[in-house]
Structure formats: structure tokens, C-alpha cells
Protein backbone atom coordinates (compact mmCIF):
# COMPACT_ATOMS: atom_id res chain seq x y z
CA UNK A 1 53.09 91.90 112.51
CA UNK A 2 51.44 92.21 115.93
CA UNK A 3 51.68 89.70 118.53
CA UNK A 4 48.61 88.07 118.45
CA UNK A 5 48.85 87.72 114.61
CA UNK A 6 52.29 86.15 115.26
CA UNK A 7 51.46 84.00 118.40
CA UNK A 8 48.33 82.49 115.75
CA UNK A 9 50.65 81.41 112.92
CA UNK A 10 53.44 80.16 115.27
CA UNK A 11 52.26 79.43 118.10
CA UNK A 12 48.33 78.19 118.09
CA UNK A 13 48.33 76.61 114.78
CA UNK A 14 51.21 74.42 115.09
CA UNK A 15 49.89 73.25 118.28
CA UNK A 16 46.23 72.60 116.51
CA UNK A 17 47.98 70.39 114.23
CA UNK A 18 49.68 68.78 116.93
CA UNK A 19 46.61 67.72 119.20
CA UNK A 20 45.06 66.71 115.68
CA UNK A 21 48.17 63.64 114.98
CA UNK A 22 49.11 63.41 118.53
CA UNK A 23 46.06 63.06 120.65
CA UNK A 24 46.93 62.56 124.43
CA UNK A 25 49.13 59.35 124.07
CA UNK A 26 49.10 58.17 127.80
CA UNK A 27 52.79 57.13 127.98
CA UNK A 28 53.89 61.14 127.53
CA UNK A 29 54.17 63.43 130.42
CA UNK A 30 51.54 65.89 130.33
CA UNK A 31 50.63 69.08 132.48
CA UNK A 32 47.49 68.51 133.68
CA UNK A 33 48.71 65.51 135.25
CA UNK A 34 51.08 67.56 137.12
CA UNK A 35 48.44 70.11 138.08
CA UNK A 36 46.53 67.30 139.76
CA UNK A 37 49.22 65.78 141.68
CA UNK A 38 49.93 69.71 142.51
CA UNK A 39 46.12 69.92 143.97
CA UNK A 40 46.15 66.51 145.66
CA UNK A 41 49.92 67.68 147.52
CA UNK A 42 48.55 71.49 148.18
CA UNK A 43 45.16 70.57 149.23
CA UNK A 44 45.88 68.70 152.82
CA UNK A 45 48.39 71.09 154.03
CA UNK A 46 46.20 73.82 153.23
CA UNK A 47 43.33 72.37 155.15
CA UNK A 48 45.75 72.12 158.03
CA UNK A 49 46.93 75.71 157.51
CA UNK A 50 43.62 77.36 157.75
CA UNK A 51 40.56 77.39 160.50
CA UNK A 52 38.69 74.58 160.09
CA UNK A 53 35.32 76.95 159.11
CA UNK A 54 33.57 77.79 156.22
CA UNK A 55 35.04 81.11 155.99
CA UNK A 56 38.65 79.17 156.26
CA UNK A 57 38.05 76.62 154.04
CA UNK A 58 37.51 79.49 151.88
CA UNK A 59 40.39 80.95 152.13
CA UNK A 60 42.11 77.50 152.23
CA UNK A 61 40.75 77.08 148.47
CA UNK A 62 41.37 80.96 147.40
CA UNK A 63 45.13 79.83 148.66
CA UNK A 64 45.18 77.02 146.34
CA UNK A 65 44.17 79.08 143.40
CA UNK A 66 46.76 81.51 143.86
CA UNK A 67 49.57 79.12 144.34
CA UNK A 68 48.33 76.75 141.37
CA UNK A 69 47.90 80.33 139.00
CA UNK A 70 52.09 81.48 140.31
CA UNK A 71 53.04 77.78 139.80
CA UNK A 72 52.00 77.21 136.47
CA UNK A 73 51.35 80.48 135.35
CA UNK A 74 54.41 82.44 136.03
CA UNK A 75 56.10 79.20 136.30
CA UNK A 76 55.90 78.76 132.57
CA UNK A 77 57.22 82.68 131.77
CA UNK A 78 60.08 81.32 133.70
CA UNK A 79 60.33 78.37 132.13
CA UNK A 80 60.21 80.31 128.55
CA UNK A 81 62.97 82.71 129.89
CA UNK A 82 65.44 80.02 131.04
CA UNK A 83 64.82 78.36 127.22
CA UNK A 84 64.87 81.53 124.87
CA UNK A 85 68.64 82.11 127.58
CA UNK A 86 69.70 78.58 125.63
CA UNK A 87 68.03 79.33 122.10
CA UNK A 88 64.77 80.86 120.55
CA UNK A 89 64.16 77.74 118.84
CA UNK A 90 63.98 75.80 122.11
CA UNK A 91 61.25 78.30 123.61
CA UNK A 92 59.42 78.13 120.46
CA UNK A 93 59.26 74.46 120.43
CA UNK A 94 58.56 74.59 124.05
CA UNK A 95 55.90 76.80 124.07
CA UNK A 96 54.06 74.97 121.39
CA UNK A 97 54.79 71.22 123.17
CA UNK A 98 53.19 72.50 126.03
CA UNK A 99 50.18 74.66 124.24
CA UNK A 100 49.64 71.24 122.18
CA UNK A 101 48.88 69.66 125.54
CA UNK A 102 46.61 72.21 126.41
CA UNK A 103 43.65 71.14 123.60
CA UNK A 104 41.86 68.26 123.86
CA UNK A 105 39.93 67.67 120.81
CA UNK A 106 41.21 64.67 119.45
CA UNK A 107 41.73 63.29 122.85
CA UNK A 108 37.68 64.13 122.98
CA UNK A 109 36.61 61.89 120.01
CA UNK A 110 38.93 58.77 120.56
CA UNK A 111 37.88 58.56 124.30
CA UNK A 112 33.99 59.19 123.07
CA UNK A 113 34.85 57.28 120.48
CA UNK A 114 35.86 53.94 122.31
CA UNK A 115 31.91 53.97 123.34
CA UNK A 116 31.06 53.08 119.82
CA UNK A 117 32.10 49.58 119.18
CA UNK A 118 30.48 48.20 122.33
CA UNK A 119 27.78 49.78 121.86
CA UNK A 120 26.82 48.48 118.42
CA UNK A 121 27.64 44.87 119.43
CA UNK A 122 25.09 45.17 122.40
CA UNK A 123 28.07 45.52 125.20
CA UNK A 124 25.84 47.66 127.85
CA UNK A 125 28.30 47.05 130.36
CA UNK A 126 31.62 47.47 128.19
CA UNK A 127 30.41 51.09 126.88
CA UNK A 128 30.04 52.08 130.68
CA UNK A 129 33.42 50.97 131.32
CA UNK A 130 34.49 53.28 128.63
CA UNK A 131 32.12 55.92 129.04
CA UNK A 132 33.51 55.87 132.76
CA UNK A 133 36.92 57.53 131.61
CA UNK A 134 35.05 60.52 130.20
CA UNK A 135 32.33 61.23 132.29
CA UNK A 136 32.06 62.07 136.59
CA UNK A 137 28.66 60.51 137.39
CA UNK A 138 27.63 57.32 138.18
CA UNK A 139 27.70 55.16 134.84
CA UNK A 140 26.28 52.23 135.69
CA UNK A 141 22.76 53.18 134.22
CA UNK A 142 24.23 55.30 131.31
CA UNK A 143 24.47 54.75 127.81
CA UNK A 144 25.77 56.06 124.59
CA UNK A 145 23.85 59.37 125.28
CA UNK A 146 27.06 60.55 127.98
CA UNK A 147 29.32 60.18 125.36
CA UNK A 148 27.30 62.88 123.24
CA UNK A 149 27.49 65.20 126.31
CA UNK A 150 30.88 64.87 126.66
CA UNK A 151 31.76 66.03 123.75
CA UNK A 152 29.25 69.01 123.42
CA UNK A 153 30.01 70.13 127.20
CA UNK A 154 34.00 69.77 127.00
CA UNK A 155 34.08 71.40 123.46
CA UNK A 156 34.28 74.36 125.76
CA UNK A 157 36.62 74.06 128.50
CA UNK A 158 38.90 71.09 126.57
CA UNK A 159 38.80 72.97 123.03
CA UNK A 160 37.83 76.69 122.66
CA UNK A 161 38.63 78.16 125.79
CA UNK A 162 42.23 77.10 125.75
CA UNK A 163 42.38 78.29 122.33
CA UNK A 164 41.25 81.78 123.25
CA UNK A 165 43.21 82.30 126.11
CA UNK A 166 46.50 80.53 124.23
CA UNK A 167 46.03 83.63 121.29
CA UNK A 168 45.61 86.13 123.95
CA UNK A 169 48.31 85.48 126.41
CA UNK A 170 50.81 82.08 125.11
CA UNK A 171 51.28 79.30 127.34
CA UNK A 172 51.16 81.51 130.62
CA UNK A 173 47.90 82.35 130.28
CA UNK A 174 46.96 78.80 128.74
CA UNK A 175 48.52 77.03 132.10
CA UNK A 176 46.78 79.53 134.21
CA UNK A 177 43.59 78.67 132.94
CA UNK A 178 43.84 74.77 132.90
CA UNK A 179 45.13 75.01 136.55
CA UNK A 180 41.98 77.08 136.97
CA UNK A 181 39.58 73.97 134.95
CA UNK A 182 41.86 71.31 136.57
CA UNK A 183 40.79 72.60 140.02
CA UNK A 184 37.34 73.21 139.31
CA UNK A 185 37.17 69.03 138.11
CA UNK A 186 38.55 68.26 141.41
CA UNK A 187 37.43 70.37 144.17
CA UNK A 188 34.77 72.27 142.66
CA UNK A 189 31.81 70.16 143.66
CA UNK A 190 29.16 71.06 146.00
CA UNK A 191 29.54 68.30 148.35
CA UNK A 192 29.97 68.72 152.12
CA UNK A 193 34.23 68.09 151.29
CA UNK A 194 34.10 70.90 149.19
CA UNK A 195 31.18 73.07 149.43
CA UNK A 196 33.39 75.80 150.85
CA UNK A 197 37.27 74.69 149.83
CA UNK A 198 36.17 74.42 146.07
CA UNK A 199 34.16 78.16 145.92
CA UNK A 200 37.42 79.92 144.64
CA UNK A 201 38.03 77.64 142.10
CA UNK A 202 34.33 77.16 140.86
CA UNK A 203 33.47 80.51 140.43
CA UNK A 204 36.72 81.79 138.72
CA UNK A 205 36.13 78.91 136.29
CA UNK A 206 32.72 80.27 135.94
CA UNK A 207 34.18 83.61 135.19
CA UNK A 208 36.97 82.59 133.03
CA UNK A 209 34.80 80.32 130.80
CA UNK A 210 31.54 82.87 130.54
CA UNK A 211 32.37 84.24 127.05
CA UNK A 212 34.32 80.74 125.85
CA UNK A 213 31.02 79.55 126.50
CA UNK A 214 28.68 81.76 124.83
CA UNK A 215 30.88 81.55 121.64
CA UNK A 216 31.25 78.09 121.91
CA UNK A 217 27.18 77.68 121.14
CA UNK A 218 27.10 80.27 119.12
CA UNK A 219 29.84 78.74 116.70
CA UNK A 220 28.26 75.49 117.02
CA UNK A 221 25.31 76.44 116.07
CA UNK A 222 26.75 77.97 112.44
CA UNK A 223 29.22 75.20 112.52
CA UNK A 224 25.34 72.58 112.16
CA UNK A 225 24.89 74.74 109.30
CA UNK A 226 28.04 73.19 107.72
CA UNK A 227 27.58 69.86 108.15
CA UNK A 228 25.42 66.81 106.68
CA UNK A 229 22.92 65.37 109.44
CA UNK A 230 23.00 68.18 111.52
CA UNK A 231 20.06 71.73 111.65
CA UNK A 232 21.88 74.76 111.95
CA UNK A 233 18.08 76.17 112.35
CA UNK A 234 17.12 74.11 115.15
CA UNK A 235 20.58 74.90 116.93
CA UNK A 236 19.78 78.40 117.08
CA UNK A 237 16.51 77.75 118.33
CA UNK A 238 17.68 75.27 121.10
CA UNK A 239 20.18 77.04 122.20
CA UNK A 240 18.35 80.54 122.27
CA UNK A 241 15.85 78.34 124.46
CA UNK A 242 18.02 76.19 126.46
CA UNK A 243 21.70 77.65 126.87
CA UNK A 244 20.39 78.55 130.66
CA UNK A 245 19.01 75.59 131.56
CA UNK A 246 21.75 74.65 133.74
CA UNK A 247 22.92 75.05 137.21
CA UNK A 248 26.16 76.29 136.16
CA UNK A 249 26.22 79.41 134.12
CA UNK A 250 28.28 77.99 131.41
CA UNK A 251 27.89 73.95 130.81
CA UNK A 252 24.51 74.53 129.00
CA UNK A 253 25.60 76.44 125.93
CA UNK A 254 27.45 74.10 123.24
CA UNK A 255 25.31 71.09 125.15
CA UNK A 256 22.12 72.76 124.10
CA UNK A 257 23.33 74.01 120.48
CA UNK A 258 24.68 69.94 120.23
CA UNK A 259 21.53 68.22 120.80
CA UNK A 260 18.97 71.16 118.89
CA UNK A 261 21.81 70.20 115.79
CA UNK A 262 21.45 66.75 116.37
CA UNK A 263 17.73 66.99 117.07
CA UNK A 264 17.78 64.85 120.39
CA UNK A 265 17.32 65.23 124.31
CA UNK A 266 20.31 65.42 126.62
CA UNK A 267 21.03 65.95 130.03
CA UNK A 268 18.58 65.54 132.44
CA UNK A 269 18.75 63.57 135.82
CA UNK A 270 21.94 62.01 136.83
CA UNK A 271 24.06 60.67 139.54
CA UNK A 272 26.52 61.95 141.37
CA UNK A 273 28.63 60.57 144.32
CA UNK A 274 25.79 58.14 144.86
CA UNK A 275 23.05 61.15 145.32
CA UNK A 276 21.03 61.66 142.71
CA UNK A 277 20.74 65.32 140.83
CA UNK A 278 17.71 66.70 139.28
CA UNK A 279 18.68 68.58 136.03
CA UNK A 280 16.29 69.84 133.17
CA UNK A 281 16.75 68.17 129.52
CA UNK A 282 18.51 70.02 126.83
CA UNK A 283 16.32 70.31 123.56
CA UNK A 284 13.51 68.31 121.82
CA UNK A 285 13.10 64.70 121.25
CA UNK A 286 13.12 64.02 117.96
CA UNK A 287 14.24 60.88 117.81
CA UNK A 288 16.33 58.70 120.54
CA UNK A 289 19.75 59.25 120.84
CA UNK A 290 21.78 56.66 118.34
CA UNK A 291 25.78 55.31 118.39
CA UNK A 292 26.39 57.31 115.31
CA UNK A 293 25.48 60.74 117.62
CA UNK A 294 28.70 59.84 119.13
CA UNK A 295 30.57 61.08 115.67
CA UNK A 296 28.27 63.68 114.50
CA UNK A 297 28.89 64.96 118.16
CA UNK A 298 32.81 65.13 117.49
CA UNK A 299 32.22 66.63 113.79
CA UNK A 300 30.77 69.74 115.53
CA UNK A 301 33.21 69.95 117.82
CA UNK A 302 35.83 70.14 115.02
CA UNK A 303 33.56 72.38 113.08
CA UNK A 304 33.21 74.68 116.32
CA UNK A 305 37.13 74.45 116.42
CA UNK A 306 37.72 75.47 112.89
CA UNK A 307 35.41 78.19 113.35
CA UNK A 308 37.06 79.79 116.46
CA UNK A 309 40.53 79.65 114.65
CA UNK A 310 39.14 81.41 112.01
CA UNK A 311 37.38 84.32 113.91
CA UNK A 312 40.84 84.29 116.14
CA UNK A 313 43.01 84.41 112.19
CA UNK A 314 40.55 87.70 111.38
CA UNK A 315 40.79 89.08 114.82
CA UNK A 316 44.63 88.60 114.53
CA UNK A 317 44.80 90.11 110.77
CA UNK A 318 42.30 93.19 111.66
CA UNK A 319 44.81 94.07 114.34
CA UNK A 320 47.85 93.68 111.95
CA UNK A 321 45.70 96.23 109.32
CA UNK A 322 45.39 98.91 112.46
């Protein structure tokens, strides 16, 4: 059996199952906490360490990449060794804890999720509150519709692109990349704090995610074929039309195919940091977006899940038949 075959059936699809019972209960230690604390410790002395220019600040953030990708990257083939020195079993169980951790799915729909009761009873203000722990724009004039764009926009970089870089190189390669996402989320803005300190970061998530992304809407789009209430038909079409729509290279793909499925308008103007950002809409309006979008949004993101497990099972059995 080839290693990727073997890293699937051990490895990814235990850790699948996990995220599906587990979630992200708050009260466990998990990575990406670490990572931030990691980026809010690095990030000062770096600053200090480098010319205060843009050229610097730079080089400051290229720094920070590099030491967050040796950290958690080859800190977890080191952490792996040390385990398989004690027993196999403990760096099996290990390495799928920690890839668990890694996917975000069902972490996705009860966070998205927690929009929907106040937002049937007429609670404007306690949906913001919750839509506030999923989003990283002003929410004080938003609505059910975030929660929507959460879910199509994350199904990404919380859900497939872990996935594909967990088959193709284990938890190394999946820590490397959510140091790489985890980075982006906090320094990767284009404000004047880190309009030059978050460029490494920002583009190499750009590059990292580019074919997650394309696949993501692309799955999506036959995962709407699948399921009740959504248009496989309309998307395609969307997200032919729309999947560039977007200042970043990536973000518009599984948002477009979501709301041509769906048949509604998302994205569009919002606030950031106070300023406020002019963004085109994402697809047609059909109708208005409704509370029950919330869970048709998280059905395609399982649906887009499923899919990518079973296009990385053939990938992993055509390689075994070589």
C-alpha cells in the first residue's frame, strides 16, 4: 500500500470522524491557539529586530513565516519521532489528535449555527453577538447573511485545504499550513500596521490555498447537485461568473458556488477596522437571504467535504494500482 493510500485510511479518516463528534470543545488545548500566542510573542521582537521600513517590515514578516513554518512544521516531525521512540501507537494517536484539530467543519456549523435561534425569535442584536465570533468585520449592521459567508468562505481554508495538505504530507505539512492561515488571520491585513509586516504571510496563503480553492467551488458546485434546496446548475453558472470577483485570488470561489446553489446575493460592502470596504456581490438575487441558509450553507460544506475525501480515496487507490 503506498503512503498516501495508508496516511487516508489511518490517518485522515479517523481524524474526519473525530472533528465530526468532537467539534472544537473550548476547554481542550488546541494548536492554533498556540500558533497565535506564537505570532503575538514573535511579532514585537521582530519589529524591534528589523529596520523600521517597508522593506524591513518585510523581512520582519518573511522572518515570522519561517520561524512559525520550523516551529510547527518540523516541530511536529520531531514531535512524531520522540513518540514512535516510546511506541507506534502513541505517534499514531498523536498524529491523528493533532490532524483532528486541524479541520474545522463541525466547529463551522455550531458557531454559524448559534446565529439561528436569535435570529428566528427577532434577536438583531443577539445574532451579532454570535455572528461576532465567526466573522472579522464590523457586525453591528450584519445579519444572518455573515453567517452564510462564513461557512462558504472557510469551507476552504477551515475544511478542504487542511484535508489536502494532511493526505499529502501528515501533520507536518498540516501544521505548516495552519501556521501559514493562522498568520494570514492576524497580520495579513492591509492596514497601515501591517501593510508591509503581513505581505509574507498573505501571499504564501494566497499561494498555498490557490488550487484548495478552485476545487473547493468546483466540488461545491456538484456537491448542490446532491442536495434538496440547492441548483447544482446555477452553481456552475455563478461560480464560472463570479469566482474572481474578489480582491483576494482565492475567497471568491466556494462563496460564489454557495450563494449561485442557494440562489441568493452575498458579499458586497462591509466594514472593516471602522473603514468601510467596497466589494462586488456574489451571484443573483433570487430571493433574500433566510435563517434556514444558515444550514443549507453547512450541508454543502459537508457535501464539499465528502466529496474531497472521495477524490483524495481514488487518488490514493489509483496510486496503490500503479
Amino acid at each position: 500500500m503506498t503512503l498516501l493510500a495508508l496516511r487516508f485510511l489511518t490517518v485522515l479518516l479517523p481524524a474526519v470522524l473525530l472533528d465530526l463528534i468532537l467539534g472544537d470543545p473550548r476547554w481542550l488545548p488546541h494548536p492554533v491557539r498556540w500558533m497565535g500566542r506564537t505570532i503575538s510573542a514573535l511579532e514585537p521582537f521582530l519589529r524591534r529586530a528589523f529596520p523600521k521600513t517597508p522593506a524591513g517590515e518585510r523581512a520582519a514578516g518573511g522572518a515570522l513565516v519561517l520561524l512559525m513554518a520550523v516551529l510547527f512544521g518540523g516541530g511536529s516531525i520531531l514531535f512524531l519521532k520522540l513518540c514512535g521512540m516510546v511506541s507506534s501507537w502513541l505517534a499514531w494517536g498523536v498524529e491523528v489528535w493533532f490532524s483532528f484539530q486541524l479541520l474545522s467543519a463541525r466547529d463551522l456549523q455550531v458557531e454559524s449555527m448559534a446565529v439561528y435561534p436569535p435570529l428566528t425569535s427577532g434577536d438583531l442584536e443577539g445574532a451579532r453577538a454570535a455572528v461576532s465570533r465567526i466573522v472579522g468585520r464590523d457586525t453591528s449592521v450584519l445579519d444572518g447573511k455573515a453567517a452564510v459567508e462564513t461557512v462558504a468562505e472557510n469551507t476552504c481554508d477551515g475544511v478542504i485545504s487542511p484535508l489536502i495538505f494532511l493526505f499529502l504530507g501528515g501533520l507536518p505539512l498540516g501544521m505548516a499550513f495552519k501556521a501559514v492561515s493562522t498568520m494570514d488571520s492576524m497580520v495579513g491585513y492591509r492596514t497601515p500596521k501591517y501593510q508591509y509586516f503581513g505581505t509574507a504571510a498573505a501571499k504564501l496563503d494566497d499561494v498555498l490555498n490557490f488550487v484548495p480553492a478552485r476545487l473547493s467551488g468546483i466540488l461545491m458546485c456538484l456537491g448542490a447537485v446532491l442536495l434538496p434546496g440547492c441548483s447544482g446548475r446555477r452553481a456552475w453558472r455563478i461560480f464560472w461568473r463570479d469566482r474572481k470577483k474578489h480582491a483576494s485570488p482565492n475567497s471568491a470561489h466556494s462563496e460564489a458556488a454557495c450563494a449561485g446553489a442557494l440562489g441568493v446575493q452575498l458579499a458586497g460592502d462591509a466594514q472593516y477596522f471602522g473603514k468601510m470596504v467596497r466589494k462586488p456581490t456574489l451571484g443573483d438575487p433570487v430571493r433574500p437571504v433566510e435563517p434556514e441558509d444558515i444550514a443549507r450553507a453547512c450541508r454543502l460544506m459537508y457535501a464539499t467535504e465528502g466529496l474531497t475525501l472521495l477524490l483524495l480515496a481514488g487518488i490514493g487507490l489509483l496510486l496503490n494500482l500503479l
